[in-house]
Protein backbone atom coordinates (compact mmCIF):
# COMPACT_ATOMS: atom_id res chain seq x y z
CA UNK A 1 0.00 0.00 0.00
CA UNK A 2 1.47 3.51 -1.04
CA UNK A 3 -0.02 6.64 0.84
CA UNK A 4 -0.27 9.81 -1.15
CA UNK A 5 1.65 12.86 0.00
CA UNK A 6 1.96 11.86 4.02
CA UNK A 7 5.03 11.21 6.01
CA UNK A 8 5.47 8.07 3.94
CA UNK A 9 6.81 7.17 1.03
CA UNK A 10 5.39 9.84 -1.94
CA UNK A 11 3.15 8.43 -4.50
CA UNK A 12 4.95 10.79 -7.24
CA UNK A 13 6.06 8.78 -10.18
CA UNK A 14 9.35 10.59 -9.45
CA UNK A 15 9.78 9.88 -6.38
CA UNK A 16 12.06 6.70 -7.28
CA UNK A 17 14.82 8.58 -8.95
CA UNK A 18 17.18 9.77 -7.06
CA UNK A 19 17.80 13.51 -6.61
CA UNK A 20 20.54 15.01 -8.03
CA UNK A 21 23.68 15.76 -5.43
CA UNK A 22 23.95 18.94 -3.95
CA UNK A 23 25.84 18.25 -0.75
CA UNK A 24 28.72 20.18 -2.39
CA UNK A 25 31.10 21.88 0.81
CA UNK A 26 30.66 25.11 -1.07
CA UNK A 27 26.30 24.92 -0.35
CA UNK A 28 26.84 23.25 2.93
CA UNK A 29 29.31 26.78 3.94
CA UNK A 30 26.67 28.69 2.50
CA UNK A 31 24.53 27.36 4.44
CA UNK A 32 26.25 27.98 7.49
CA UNK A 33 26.81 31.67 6.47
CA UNK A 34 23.23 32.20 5.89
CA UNK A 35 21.76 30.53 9.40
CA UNK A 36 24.46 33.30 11.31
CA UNK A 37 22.42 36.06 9.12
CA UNK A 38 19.57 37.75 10.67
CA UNK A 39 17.15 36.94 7.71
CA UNK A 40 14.01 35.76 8.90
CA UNK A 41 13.82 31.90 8.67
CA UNK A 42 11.74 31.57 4.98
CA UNK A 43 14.33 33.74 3.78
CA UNK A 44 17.22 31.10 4.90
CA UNK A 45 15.59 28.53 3.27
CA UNK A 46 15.37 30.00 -0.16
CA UNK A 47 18.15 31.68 -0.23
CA UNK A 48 20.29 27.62 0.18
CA UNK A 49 17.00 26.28 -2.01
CA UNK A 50 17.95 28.52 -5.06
CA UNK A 51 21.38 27.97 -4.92
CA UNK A 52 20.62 24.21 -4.45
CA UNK A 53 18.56 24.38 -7.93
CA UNK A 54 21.58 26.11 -9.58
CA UNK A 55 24.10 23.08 -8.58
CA UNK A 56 20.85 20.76 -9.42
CA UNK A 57 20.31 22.25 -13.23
CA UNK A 58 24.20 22.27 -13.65
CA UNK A 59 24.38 19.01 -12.04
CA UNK A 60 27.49 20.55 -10.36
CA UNK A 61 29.48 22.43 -7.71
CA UNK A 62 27.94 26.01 -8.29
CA UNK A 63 31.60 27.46 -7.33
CA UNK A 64 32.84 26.18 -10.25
CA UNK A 65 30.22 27.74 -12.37
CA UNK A 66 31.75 30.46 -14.72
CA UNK A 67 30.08 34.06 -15.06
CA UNK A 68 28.35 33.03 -18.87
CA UNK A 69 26.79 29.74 -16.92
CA UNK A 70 25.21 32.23 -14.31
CA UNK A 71 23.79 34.13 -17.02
CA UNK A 72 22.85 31.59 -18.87
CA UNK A 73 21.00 30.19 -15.70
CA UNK A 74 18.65 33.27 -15.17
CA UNK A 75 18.05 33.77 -19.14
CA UNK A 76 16.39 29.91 -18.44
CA UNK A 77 14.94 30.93 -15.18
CA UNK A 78 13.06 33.86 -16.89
CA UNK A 79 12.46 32.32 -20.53
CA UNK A 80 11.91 28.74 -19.86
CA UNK A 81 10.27 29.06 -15.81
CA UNK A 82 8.59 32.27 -16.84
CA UNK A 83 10.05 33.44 -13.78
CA UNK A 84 8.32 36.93 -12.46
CA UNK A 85 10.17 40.01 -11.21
CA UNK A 86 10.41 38.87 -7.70
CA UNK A 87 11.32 35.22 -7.72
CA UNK A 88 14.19 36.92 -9.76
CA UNK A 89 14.83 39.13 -7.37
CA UNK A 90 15.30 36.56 -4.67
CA UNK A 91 17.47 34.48 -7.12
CA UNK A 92 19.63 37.17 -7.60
CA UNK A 93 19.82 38.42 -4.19
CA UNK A 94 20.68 34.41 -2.87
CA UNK A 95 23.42 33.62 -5.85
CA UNK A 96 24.96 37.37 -5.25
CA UNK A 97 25.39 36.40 -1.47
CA UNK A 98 26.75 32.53 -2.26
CA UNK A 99 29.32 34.59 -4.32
CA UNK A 100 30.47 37.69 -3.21
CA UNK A 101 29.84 36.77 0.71
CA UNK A 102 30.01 33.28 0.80
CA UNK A 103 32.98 32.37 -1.85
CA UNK A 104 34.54 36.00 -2.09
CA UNK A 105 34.52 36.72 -5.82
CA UNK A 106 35.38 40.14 -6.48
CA UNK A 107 34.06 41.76 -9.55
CA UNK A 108 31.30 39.05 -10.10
CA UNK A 109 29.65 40.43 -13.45
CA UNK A 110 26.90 37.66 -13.81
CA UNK A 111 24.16 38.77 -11.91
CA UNK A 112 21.93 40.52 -14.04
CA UNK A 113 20.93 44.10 -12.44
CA UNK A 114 24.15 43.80 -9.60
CA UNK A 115 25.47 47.21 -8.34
CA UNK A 116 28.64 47.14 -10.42
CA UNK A 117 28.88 49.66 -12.85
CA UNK A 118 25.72 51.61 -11.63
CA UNK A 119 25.90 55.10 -10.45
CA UNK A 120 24.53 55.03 -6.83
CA UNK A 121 20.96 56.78 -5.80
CA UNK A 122 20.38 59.75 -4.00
CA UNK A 123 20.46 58.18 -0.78
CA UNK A 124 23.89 56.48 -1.47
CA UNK A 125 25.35 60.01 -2.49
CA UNK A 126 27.89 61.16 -0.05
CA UNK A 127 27.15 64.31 1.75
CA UNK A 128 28.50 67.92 0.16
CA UNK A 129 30.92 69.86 2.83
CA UNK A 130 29.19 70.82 5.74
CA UNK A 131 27.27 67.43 6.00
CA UNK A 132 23.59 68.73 4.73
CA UNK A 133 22.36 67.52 1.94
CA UNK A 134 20.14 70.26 0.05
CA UNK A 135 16.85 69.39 1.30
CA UNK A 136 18.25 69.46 4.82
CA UNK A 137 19.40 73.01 4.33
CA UNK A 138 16.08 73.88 3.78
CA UNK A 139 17.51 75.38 0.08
């Protein structure tokens, strides 16, 4: 007898392959990176789950993963998954910290929309001389 999505064994025709592995050292540090982070707890578990599906479509170590494979990955992630603007954003936001915080590449180009050659906001603008920004001089 097979019970259908309980604690037991899954009835999912799938269910019998085995899952591709992703207990790579580089996800299992990222993973203890992101559990010192404050992020609330749904957050922790995306943020290892997406980097989890990049090892899983590459069906390897994401450190090894070169800058054209990353972009390669979200061009399928938004043509192929139809993925919206946020689950982007939260793919972006979990593969920038697995590389720049996690693994410490400097000058990582393949995340679409990164920082990196972007002129920063108003509110990232240092302050003129005297420390006031216009508005706060009341000008």
């Amino acid at each position: 007898m097979v019970r259908a999505f309980g604690r037991g064994r899954c009835a999912h025709p799938r269910a019998s392959f085995p899952p591709y592995e992703t207990n790579y050292p580089s996800i299992t540090k990222f993973q203890q990176l992101v559990e010192l982070k404050d992020y609330r707890p749904p957050t922790k578990k995306e943020y290892v789950r997406y980097v989890r599906k990049l090892a899983e479509h590459f069906q390897c170590d994401p450190a090894t993963l070169t800058e054209d494979q990353l972009r390669q990955y979200f061009l399928f992630l938004r043509e192929h998954k139809r993925y919206s603007r946020s689950p982007m954003k939260m793919a972006k936001y979990a593969l920038l910290c697995f590389y720049v915080q996690c693994l410490k590449v400097r000058g990582w180009t393949g995340v679409p929309g990164s920082a990196r050659g972007r002129t920063p906001g108003p509110a990232c603008r240092a302050l003129p001389p005297g420390g006031q920004s216009a508005a706060g001089r009341g000008a």
